[in-house]
C-alpha atoms as a PDB file:
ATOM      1  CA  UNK A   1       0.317  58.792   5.509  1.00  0.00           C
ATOM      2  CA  UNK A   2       0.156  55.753   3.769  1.00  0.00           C
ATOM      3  CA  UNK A   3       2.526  52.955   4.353  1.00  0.00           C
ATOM      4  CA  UNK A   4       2.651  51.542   0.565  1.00  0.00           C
ATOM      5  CA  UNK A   5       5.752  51.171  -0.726  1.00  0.00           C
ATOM      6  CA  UNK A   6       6.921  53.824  -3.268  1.00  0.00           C
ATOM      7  CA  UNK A   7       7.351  52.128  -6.796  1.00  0.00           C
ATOM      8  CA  UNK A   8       5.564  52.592  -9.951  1.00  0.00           C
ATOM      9  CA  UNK A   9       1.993  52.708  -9.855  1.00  0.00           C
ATOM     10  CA  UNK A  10      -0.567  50.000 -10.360  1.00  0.00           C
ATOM     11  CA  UNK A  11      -1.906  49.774 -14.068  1.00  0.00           C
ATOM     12  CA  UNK A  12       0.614  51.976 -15.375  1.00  0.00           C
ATOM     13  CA  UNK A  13       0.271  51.468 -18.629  1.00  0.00           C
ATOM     14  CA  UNK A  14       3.625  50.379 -20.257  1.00  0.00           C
ATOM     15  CA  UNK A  15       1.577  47.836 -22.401  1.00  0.00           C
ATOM     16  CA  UNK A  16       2.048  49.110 -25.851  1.00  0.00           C
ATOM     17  CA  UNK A  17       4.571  51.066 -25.686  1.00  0.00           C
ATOM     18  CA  UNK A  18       7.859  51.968 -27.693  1.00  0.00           C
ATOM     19  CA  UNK A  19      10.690  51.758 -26.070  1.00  0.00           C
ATOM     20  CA  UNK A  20      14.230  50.752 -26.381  1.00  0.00           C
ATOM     21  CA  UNK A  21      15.834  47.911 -24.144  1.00  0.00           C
ATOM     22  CA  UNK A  22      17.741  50.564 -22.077  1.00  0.00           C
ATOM     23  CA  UNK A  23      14.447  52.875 -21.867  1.00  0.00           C
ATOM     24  CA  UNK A  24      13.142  49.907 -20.563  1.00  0.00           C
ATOM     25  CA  UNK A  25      14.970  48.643 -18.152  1.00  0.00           C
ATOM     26  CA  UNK A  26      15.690  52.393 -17.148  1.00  0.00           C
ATOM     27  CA  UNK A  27      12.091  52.285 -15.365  1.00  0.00           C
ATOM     28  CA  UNK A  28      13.575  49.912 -12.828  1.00  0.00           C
ATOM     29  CA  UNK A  29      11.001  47.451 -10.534  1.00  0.00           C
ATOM     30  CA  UNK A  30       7.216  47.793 -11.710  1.00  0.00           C
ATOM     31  CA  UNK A  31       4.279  45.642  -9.764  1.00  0.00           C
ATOM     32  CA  UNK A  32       3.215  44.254 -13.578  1.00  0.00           C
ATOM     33  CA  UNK A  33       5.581  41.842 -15.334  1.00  0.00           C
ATOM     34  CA  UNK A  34       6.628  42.990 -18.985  1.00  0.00           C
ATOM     35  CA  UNK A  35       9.022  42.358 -21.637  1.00  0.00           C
ATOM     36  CA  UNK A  36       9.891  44.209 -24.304  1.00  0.00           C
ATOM     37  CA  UNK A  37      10.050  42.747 -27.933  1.00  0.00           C
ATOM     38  CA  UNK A  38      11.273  44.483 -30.673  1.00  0.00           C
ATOM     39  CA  UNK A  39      10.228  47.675 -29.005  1.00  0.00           C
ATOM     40  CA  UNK A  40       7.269  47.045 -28.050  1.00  0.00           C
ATOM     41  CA  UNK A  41       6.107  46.882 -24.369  1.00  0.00           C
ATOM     42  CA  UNK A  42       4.384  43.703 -23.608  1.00  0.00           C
ATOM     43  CA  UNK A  43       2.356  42.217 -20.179  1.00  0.00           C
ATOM     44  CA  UNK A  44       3.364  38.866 -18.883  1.00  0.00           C
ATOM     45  CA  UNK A  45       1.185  37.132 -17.231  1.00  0.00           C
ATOM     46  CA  UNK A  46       1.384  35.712 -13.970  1.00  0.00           C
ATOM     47  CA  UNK A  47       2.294  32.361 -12.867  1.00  0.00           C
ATOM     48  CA  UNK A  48       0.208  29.928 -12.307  1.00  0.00           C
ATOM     49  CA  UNK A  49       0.452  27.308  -9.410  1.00  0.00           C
ATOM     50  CA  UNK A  50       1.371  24.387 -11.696  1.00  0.00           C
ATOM     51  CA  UNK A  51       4.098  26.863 -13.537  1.00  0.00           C
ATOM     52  CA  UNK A  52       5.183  27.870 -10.065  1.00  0.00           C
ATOM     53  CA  UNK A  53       5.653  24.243  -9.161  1.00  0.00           C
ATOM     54  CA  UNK A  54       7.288  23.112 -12.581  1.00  0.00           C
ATOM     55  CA  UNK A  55       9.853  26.130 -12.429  1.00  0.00           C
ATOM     56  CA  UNK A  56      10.655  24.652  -8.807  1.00  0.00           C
ATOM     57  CA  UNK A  57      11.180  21.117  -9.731  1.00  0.00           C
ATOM     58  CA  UNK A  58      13.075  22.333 -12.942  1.00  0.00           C
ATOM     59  CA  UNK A  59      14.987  24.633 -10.316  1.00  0.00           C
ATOM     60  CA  UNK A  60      15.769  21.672  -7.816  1.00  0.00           C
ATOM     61  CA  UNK A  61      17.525  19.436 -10.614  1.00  0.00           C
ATOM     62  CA  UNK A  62      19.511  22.362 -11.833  1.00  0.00           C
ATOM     63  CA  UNK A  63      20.699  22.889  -8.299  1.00  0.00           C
ATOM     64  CA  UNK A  64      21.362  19.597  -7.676  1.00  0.00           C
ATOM     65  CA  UNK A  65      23.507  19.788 -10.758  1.00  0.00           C
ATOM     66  CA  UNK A  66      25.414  23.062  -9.702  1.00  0.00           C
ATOM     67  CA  UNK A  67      26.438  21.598  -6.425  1.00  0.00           C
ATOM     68  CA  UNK A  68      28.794  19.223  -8.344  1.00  0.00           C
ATOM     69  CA  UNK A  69      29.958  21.731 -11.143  1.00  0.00           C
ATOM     70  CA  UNK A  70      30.182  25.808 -11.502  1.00  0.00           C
ATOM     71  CA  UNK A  71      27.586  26.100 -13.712  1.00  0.00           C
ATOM     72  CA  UNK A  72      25.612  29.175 -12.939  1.00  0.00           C
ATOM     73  CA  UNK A  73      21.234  29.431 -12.877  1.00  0.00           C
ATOM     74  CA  UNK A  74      18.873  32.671 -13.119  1.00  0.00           C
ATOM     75  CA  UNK A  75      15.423  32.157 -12.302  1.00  0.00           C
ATOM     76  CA  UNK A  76      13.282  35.161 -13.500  1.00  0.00           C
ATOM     77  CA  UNK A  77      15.622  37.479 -14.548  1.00  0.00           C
ATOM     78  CA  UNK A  78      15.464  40.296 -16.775  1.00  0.00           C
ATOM     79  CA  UNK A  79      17.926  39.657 -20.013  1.00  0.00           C
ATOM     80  CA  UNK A  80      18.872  42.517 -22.948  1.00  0.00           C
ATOM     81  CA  UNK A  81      18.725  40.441 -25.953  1.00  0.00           C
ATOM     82  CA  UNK A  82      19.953  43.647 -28.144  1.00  0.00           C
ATOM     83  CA  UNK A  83      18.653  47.725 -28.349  1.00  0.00           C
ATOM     84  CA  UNK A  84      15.089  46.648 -29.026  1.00  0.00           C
ATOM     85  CA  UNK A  85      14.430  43.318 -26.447  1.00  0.00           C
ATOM     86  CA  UNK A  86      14.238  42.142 -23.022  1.00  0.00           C
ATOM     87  CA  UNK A  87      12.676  38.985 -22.012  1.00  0.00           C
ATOM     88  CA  UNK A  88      12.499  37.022 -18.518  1.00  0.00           C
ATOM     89  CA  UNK A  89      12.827  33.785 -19.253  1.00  0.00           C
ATOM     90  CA  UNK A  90      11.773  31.385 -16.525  1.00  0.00           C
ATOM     91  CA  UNK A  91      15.259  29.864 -16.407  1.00  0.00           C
ATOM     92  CA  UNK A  92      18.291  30.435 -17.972  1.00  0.00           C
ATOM     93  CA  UNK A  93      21.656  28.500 -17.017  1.00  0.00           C
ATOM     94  CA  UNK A  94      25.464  29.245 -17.929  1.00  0.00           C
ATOM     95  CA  UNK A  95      27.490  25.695 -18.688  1.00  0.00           C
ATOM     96  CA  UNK A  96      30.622  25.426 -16.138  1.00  0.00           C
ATOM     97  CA  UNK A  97      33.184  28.070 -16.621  1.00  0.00           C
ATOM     98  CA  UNK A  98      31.000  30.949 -17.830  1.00  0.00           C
ATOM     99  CA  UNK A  99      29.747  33.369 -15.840  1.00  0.00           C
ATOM    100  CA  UNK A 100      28.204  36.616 -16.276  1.00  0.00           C
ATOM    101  CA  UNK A 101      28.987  39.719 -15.148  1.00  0.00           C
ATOM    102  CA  UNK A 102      26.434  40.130 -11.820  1.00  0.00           C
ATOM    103  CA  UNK A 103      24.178  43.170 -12.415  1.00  0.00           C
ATOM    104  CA  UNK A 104      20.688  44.563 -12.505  1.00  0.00           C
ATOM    105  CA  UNK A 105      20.110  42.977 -15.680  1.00  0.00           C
ATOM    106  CA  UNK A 106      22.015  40.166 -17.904  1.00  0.00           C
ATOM    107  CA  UNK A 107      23.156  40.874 -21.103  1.00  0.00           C
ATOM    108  CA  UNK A 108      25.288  37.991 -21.703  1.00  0.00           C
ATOM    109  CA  UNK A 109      24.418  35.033 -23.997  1.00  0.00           C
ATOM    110  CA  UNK A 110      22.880  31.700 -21.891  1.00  0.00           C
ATOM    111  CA  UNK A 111      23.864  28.264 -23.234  1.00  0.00           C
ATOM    112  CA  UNK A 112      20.422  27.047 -21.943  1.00  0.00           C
ATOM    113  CA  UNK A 113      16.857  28.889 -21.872  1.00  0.00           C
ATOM    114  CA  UNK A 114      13.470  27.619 -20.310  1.00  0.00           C
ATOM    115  CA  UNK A 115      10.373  28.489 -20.973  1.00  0.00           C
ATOM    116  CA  UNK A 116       7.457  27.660 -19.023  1.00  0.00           C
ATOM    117  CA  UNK A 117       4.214  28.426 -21.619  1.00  0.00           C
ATOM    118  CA  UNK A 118       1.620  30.614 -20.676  1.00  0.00           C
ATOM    119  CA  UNK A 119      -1.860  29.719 -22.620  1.00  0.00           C
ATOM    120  CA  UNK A 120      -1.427  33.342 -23.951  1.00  0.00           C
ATOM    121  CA  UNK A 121       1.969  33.328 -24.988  1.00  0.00           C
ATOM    122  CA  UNK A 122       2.780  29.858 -26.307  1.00  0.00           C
ATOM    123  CA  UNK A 123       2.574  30.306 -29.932  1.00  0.00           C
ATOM    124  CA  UNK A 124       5.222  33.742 -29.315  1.00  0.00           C
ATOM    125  CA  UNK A 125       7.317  31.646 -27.364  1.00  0.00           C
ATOM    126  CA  UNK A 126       7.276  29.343 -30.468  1.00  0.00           C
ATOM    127  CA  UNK A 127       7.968  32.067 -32.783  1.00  0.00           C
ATOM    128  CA  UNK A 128       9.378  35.217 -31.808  1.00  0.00           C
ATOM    129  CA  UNK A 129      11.155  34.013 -29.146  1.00  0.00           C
ATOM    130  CA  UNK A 130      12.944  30.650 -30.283  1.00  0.00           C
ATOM    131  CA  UNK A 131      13.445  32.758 -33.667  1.00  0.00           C
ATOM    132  CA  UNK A 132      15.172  35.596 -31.183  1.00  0.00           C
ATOM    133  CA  UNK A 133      17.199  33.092 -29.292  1.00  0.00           C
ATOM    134  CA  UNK A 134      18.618  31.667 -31.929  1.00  0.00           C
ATOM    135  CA  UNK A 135      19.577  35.018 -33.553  1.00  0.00           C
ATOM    136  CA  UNK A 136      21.432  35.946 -29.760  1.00  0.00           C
ATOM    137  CA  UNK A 137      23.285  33.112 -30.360  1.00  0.00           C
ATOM    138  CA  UNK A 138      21.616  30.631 -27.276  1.00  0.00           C
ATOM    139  CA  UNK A 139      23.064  27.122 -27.734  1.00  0.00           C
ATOM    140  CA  UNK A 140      19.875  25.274 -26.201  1.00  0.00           C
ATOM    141  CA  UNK A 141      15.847  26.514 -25.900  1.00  0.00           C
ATOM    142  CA  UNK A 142      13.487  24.274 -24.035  1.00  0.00           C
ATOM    143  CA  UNK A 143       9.575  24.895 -23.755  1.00  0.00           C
ATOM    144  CA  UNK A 144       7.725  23.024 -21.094  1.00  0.00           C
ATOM    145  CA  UNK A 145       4.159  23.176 -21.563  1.00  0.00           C
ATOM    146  CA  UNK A 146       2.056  22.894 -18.020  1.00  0.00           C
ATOM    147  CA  UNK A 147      -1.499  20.803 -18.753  1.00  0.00           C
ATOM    148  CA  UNK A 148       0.670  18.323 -20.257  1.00  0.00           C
ATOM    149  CA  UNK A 149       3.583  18.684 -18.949  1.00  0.00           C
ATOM    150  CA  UNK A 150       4.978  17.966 -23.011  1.00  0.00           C
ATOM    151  CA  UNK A 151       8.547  19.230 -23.250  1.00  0.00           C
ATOM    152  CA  UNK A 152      10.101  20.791 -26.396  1.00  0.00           C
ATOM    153  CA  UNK A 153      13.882  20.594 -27.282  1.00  0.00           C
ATOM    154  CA  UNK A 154      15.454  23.065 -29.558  1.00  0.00           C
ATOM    155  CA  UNK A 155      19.586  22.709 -29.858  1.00  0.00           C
ATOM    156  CA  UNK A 156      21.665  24.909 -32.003  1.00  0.00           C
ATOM    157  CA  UNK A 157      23.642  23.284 -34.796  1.00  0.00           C
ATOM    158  CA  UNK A 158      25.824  25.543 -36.974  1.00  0.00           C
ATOM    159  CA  UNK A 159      23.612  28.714 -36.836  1.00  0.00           C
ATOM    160  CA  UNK A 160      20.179  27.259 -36.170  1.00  0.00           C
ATOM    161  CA  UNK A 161      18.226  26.015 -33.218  1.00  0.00           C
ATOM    162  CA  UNK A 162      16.754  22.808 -34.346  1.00  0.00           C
ATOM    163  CA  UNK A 163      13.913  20.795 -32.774  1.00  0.00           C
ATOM    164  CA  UNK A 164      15.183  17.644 -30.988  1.00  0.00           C
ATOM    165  CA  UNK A 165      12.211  15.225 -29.933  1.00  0.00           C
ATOM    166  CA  UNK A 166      12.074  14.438 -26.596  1.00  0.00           C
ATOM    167  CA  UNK A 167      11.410  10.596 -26.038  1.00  0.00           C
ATOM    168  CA  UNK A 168      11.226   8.848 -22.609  1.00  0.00           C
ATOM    169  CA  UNK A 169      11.354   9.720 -19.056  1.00  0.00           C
ATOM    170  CA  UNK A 170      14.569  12.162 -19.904  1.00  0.00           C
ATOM    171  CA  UNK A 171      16.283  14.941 -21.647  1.00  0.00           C
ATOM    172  CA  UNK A 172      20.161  15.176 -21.325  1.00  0.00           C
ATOM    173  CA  UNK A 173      21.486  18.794 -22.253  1.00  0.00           C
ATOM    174  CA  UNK A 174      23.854  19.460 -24.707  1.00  0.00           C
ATOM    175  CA  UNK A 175      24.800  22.905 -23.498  1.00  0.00           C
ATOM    176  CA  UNK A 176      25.075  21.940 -19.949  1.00  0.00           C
ATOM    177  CA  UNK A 177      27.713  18.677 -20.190  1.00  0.00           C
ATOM    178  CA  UNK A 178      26.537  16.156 -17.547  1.00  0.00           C
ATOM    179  CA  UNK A 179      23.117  17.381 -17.154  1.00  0.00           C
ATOM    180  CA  UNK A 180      19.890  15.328 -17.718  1.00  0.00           C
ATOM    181  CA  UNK A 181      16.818  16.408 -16.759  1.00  0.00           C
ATOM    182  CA  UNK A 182      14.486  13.787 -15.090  1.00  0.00           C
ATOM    183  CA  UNK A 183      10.666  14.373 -16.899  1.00  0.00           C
ATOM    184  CA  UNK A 184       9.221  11.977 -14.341  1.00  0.00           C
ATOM    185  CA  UNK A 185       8.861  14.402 -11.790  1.00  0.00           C
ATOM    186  CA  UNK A 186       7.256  17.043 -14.142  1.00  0.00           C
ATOM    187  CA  UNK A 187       4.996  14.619 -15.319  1.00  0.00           C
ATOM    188  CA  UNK A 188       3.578  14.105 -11.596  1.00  0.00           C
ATOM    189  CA  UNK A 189       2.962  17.588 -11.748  1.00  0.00           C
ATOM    190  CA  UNK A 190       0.069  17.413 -14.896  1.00  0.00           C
ATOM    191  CA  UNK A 191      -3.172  17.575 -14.018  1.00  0.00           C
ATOM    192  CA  UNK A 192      -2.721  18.666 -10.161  1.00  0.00           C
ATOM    193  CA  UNK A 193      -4.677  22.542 -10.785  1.00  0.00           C
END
Protein backbone atom coordinates (compact mmCIF):
# COMPACT_ATOMS: atom_id res chain seq x y z
CA UNK A 1 0.00 0.00 0.00
CA UNK A 2 1.59 3.04 -0.73
CA UNK A 3 2.06 5.73 1.78
CA UNK A 4 1.71 8.89 -0.73
CA UNK A 5 -0.53 11.23 0.22
CA UNK A 6 -3.91 11.29 -1.65
CA UNK A 7 -4.19 14.63 -3.71
CA UNK A 8 -4.31 15.26 -7.31
CA UNK A 9 -1.97 13.56 -9.39
CA UNK A 10 1.40 14.62 -10.69
CA UNK A 11 1.26 16.25 -14.28
CA UNK A 12 -2.32 16.53 -14.29
CA UNK A 13 -2.79 18.54 -16.88
CA UNK A 14 -4.83 21.69 -15.87
CA UNK A 15 -2.44 23.77 -18.15
CA UNK A 16 -4.72 24.99 -20.82
CA UNK A 17 -7.66 24.63 -19.63
CA UNK A 18 -11.11 26.56 -19.42
CA UNK A 19 -12.35 27.05 -16.43
CA UNK A 20 -14.15 29.50 -14.32
CA UNK A 21 -12.60 30.97 -10.99
CA UNK A 22 -14.99 28.79 -8.87
CA UNK A 23 -14.27 25.59 -11.21
CA UNK A 24 -10.99 26.39 -10.31
CA UNK A 25 -10.59 26.75 -7.07
CA UNK A 26 -13.27 23.86 -6.73
CA UNK A 27 -10.21 21.36 -7.49
CA UNK A 28 -8.80 22.28 -4.11
CA UNK A 29 -4.70 21.61 -3.32
CA UNK A 30 -2.77 20.36 -6.56
CA UNK A 31 1.26 19.50 -6.33
CA UNK A 32 1.69 22.13 -9.58
CA UNK A 33 1.15 25.84 -8.95
CA UNK A 34 -1.49 27.52 -11.40
CA UNK A 35 -3.51 30.49 -11.86
CA UNK A 36 -6.19 31.05 -13.81
CA UNK A 37 -6.48 34.16 -16.17
CA UNK A 38 -9.34 35.00 -17.94
CA UNK A 39 -10.24 31.36 -18.02
CA UNK A 40 -7.53 29.97 -18.91
CA UNK A 41 -5.47 27.53 -16.74
CA UNK A 42 -1.94 28.59 -16.45
CA UNK A 43 1.51 26.85 -14.69
CA UNK A 44 3.50 28.94 -12.32
CA UNK A 45 6.65 28.28 -11.95
CA UNK A 46 8.51 27.56 -9.00
CA UNK A 47 10.50 29.72 -6.84
CA UNK A 48 13.71 30.21 -7.10
CA UNK A 49 16.22 30.56 -4.12
CA UNK A 50 16.83 34.29 -4.66
CA UNK A 51 12.76 34.77 -5.01
CA UNK A 52 12.47 32.61 -1.93
CA UNK A 53 14.87 34.87 -0.12
CA UNK A 54 13.44 38.29 -1.50
CA UNK A 55 9.75 37.20 -0.55
CA UNK A 56 11.36 36.59 3.05
CA UNK A 57 13.08 39.83 3.47
CA UNK A 58 9.97 41.59 1.86
CA UNK A 59 7.99 39.35 4.49
CA UNK A 60 10.25 40.40 7.56
CA UNK A 61 9.68 44.30 6.97
CA UNK A 62 6.00 43.79 6.55
CA UNK A 63 5.98 41.98 9.85
CA UNK A 64 7.94 44.25 11.48
CA UNK A 65 5.39 46.77 10.36
CA UNK A 66 2.26 44.71 11.55
CA UNK A 67 3.60 44.38 15.02
CA UNK A 68 3.00 48.16 15.50
CA UNK A 69 -0.36 48.45 13.47
CA UNK A 70 -3.35 45.88 12.39
CA UNK A 71 -2.52 45.75 9.07
CA UNK A 72 -3.01 42.28 7.78
CA UNK A 73 -0.23 40.14 5.15
CA UNK A 74 -0.89 36.95 2.81
CA UNK A 75 2.02 35.33 1.49
CA UNK A 76 1.06 32.94 -1.40
CA UNK A 77 -2.40 32.91 -1.34
CA UNK A 78 -4.89 32.09 -3.80
CA UNK A 79 -7.15 35.42 -4.66
CA UNK A 80 -10.64 35.45 -7.01
CA UNK A 81 -10.11 38.52 -8.93
CA UNK A 82 -13.78 38.01 -10.62
CA UNK A 83 -15.71 34.67 -12.49
CA UNK A 84 -12.82 34.24 -14.89
CA UNK A 85 -9.32 34.87 -12.54
CA UNK A 86 -7.31 33.71 -9.75
CA UNK A 87 -3.82 34.69 -9.18
CA UNK A 88 -1.27 34.06 -6.15
CA UNK A 89 0.44 36.90 -5.78
CA UNK A 90 3.63 36.61 -3.76
CA UNK A 91 2.35 39.16 -1.23
CA UNK A 92 -0.56 40.96 -0.75
CA UNK A 93 -1.21 43.28 2.44
CA UNK A 94 -4.55 44.94 3.84
CA UNK A 95 -3.77 48.76 5.29
CA UNK A 96 -4.87 48.91 9.18
CA UNK A 97 -8.52 48.44 9.73
CA UNK A 98 -9.37 46.12 6.83
CA UNK A 99 -9.51 42.75 7.05
CA UNK A 100 -10.80 40.02 5.05
CA UNK A 101 -13.04 37.55 5.67
CA UNK A 102 -10.54 34.29 6.60
CA UNK A 103 -11.26 31.48 4.10
CA UNK A 104 -9.88 29.01 1.62
CA UNK A 105 -9.45 31.64 -0.80
CA UNK A 106 -9.55 35.70 -0.72
CA UNK A 107 -11.81 37.47 -2.66
CA UNK A 108 -11.50 40.78 -1.18
CA UNK A 109 -9.67 43.76 -2.78
CA UNK A 110 -5.74 44.26 -1.31
CA UNK A 111 -4.52 47.87 -0.96
CA UNK A 112 -0.99 46.49 -1.75
CA UNK A 113 0.19 43.58 -4.25
CA UNK A 114 3.81 42.12 -4.78
CA UNK A 115 5.09 40.51 -7.34
CA UNK A 116 8.22 38.73 -7.40
CA UNK A 117 9.05 38.20 -11.51
CA UNK A 118 9.62 34.99 -12.84
CA UNK A 119 11.93 35.16 -16.20
CA UNK A 120 8.78 33.54 -17.80
CA UNK A 121 6.19 35.62 -16.56
CA UNK A 122 7.55 39.16 -16.29
CA UNK A 123 6.22 40.76 -19.30
CA UNK A 124 2.34 39.16 -18.04
CA UNK A 125 2.97 40.48 -14.80
CA UNK A 126 3.55 43.81 -16.68
CA UNK A 127 0.52 43.48 -18.67
CA UNK A 128 -2.23 41.33 -17.81
CA UNK A 129 -1.76 41.49 -14.42
CA UNK A 130 -1.07 45.28 -13.45
CA UNK A 131 -3.90 45.89 -16.24
CA UNK A 132 -6.16 43.27 -13.95
CA UNK A 133 -5.24 44.88 -10.71
CA UNK A 134 -6.07 47.98 -11.56
CA UNK A 135 -9.48 46.94 -13.01
CA UNK A 136 -10.13 44.99 -9.20
CA UNK A 137 -9.67 48.14 -7.90
CA UNK A 138 -5.90 47.45 -5.96
CA UNK A 139 -4.66 50.82 -4.63
CA UNK A 140 -0.80 49.87 -4.94
CA UNK A 141 1.16 47.05 -7.40
CA UNK A 142 4.84 46.55 -6.86
CA UNK A 143 7.14 44.24 -9.13
CA UNK A 144 10.48 43.27 -7.76
CA UNK A 145 12.62 41.85 -10.29
CA UNK A 146 15.35 39.15 -8.76
CA UNK A 147 18.90 39.47 -10.96
CA UNK A 148 18.62 43.01 -10.25
CA UNK A 149 16.85 43.31 -7.59
CA UNK A 150 15.10 46.69 -9.71
CA UNK A 151 11.78 47.50 -8.05
CA UNK A 152 8.69 48.83 -9.90
CA UNK A 153 6.00 51.13 -8.27
CA UNK A 154 2.57 51.34 -9.65
CA UNK A 155 -0.06 53.58 -7.33
CA UNK A 156 -3.61 54.13 -8.24
CA UNK A 157 -4.74 57.70 -8.83
CA UNK A 158 -8.41 58.27 -9.72
CA UNK A 159 -9.01 54.98 -11.66
CA UNK A 160 -5.53 54.13 -12.87
CA UNK A 161 -2.44 52.51 -11.48
CA UNK A 162 0.33 54.75 -12.49
CA UNK A 163 4.09 54.05 -12.52
CA UNK A 164 5.92 55.84 -9.66
CA UNK A 165 9.87 55.65 -10.07
CA UNK A 166 11.56 54.29 -7.41
CA UNK A 167 14.76 56.40 -6.49
CA UNK A 168 17.15 55.65 -3.56
CA UNK A 169 17.62 53.12 -0.96
CA UNK A 170 13.56 53.29 -0.25
CA UNK A 171 9.99 53.05 -1.21
CA UNK A 172 7.34 54.41 1.31
CA UNK A 173 3.73 52.96 0.55
CA UNK A 174 0.91 54.89 -0.07
CA UNK A 175 -1.64 52.21 0.63
CA UNK A 176 -0.04 51.04 3.74
CA UNK A 177 0.30 54.64 5.88
CA UNK A 178 3.62 54.43 7.79
CA UNK A 179 5.22 51.84 5.77
CA UNK A 180 8.57 52.18 3.88
CA UNK A 181 10.21 49.54 2.53
CA UNK A 182 14.07 49.43 3.02
CA UNK A 183 15.65 48.34 -0.79
CA UNK A 184 19.04 47.97 0.87
CA UNK A 185 18.48 44.69 2.05
CA UNK A 186 17.03 43.42 -1.32
CA UNK A 187 19.79 44.79 -3.02
CA UNK A 188 22.28 42.46 -0.89
CA UNK A 189 20.31 39.82 -2.18
CA UNK A 190 21.35 40.41 -6.28
CA UNK A 191 23.70 38.38 -7.58
CA UNK A 192 23.90 35.67 -4.60
CA UNK A 193 22.41 32.42 -7.15
Amino acid sequence: MSALPQVFPFNSGLAGLHLSADQFLAIGETLERYEVARGVVMPMSRPTMRHQALSLQLLEQLLEYRRTSTAVIFHEIDWRLDDQTVYSPDIICFRPGRSPTLGTYLREIPDLVIEILSPGNKAFDFTEKKDDYERAGVAEYWAIDPPDTRVWCYQRAKERLFEIPVFGDSLASTSLPGFTLDIRPLRALAGTE
